[in-house]
Protein backbone atom coordinates (compact mmCIF):
# COMPACT_ATOMS: atom_id res chain seq x y z
CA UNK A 1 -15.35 -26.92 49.77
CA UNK A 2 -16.54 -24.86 46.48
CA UNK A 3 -15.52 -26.01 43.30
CA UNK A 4 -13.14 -22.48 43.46
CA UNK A 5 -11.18 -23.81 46.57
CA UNK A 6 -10.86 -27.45 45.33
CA UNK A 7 -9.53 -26.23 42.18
CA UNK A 8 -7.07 -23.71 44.35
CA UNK A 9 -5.92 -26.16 46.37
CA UNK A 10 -4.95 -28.99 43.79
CA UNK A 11 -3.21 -26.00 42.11
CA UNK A 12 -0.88 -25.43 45.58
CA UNK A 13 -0.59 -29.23 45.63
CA UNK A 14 0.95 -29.25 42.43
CA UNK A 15 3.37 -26.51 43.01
CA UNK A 16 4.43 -28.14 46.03
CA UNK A 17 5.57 -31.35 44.04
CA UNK A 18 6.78 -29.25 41.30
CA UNK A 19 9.14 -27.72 43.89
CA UNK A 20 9.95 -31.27 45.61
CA UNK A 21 11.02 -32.68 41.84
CA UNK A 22 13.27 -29.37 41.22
CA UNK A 23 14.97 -29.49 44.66
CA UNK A 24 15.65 -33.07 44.51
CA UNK A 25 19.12 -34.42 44.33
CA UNK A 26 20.66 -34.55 40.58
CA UNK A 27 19.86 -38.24 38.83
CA UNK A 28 17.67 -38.63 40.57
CA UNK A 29 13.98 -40.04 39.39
CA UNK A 30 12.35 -36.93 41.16
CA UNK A 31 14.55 -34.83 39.33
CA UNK A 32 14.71 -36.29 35.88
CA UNK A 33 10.96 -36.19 36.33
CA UNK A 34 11.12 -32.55 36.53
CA UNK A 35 13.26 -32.04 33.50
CA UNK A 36 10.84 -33.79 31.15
CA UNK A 37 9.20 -31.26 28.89
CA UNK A 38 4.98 -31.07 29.51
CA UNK A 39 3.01 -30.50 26.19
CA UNK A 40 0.07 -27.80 26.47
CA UNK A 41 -2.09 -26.99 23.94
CA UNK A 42 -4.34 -23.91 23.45
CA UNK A 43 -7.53 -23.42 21.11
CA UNK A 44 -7.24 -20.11 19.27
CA UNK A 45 -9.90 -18.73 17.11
CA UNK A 46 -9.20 -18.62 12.62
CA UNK A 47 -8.56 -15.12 13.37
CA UNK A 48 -5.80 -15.53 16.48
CA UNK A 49 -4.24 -17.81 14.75
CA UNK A 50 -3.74 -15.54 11.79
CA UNK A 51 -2.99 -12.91 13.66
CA UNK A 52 -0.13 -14.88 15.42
CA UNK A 53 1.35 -16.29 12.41
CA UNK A 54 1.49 -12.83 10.54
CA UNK A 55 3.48 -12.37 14.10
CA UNK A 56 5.55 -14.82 13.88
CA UNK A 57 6.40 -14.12 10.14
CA UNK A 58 7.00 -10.63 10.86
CA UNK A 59 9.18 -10.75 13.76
CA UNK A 60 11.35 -13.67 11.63
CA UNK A 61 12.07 -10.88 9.29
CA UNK A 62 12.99 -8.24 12.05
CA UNK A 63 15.44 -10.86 13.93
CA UNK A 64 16.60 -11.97 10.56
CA UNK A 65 15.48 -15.87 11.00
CA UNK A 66 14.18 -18.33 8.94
CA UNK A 67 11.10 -18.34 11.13
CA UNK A 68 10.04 -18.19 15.14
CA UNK A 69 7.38 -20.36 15.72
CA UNK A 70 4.24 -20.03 18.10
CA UNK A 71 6.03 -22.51 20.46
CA UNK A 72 9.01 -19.93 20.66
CA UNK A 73 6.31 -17.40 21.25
CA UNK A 74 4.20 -19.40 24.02
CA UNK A 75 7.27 -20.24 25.76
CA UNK A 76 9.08 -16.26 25.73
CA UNK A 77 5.08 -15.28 26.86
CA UNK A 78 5.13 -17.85 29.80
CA UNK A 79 8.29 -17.39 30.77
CA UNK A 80 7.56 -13.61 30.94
CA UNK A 81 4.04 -14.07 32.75
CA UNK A 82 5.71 -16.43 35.59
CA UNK A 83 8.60 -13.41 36.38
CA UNK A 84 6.86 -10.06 35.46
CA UNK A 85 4.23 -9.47 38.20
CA UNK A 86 2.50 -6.21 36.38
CA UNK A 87 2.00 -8.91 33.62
CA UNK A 88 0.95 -11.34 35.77
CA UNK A 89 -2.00 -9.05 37.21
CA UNK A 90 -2.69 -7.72 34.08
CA UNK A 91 -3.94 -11.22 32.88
CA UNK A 92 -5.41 -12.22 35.71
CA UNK A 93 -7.64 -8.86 35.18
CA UNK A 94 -8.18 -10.51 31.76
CA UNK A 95 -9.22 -13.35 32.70
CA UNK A 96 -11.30 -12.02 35.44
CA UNK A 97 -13.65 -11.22 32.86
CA UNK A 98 -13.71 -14.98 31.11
CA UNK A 99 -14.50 -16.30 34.54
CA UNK A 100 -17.63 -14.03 34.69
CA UNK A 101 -18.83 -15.46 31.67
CA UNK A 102 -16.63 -13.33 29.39
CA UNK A 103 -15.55 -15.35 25.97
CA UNK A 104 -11.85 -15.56 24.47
């Protein structure tokens, strides 16, 4: 099995116990399992990280908030990539060219 296919198929193992924990019965330890927030992290260049707070700080002022934070903005993007499919194959054409030895 290629690194490619091991890497796939851990991937649909996950998602299949994902799925088991949200299906499971209410109190239960499956489900509270489920519920329980995961922390990711992402390494973003001086400049993207500028960029984003300037973001941030400027759509705080349009929506007339103290501030929306690059957690509000990670989650919105996710939850955006996981339901819009033109998004979804829009990154994965991005990130077609990081796996050919393309640099973020």
């Amino acid at each position: 099995m290629s690194a490619g296919e091991d890497r796939a198929a851990k991937l649909r193992s996950k998602a299949g116990r994902v799925a088991e924990e949200r299906n499971a019965p209410e109190g239960s330890a499956l489900r509270k399992l489920a519920a329980k927030p995961v922390r990711a992290t992402v390494d973003l260049s001086p400049s993207q990280h500028a960029r984003l707070k300037a973001w941030c700080g400027e759509t705080a002022v349009e929506f007339g908030r103290a501030r929306v934070t690059t957690q509000d903005v990670l989650r919105a993007l996710v939850d955006r990539l996981l339901s819009d499919e033109a998004l979804a194959a829009a990154i994965r054409d991005d990130l077609g060219g990081v796996a050919a030895g393309g640099q973020r």
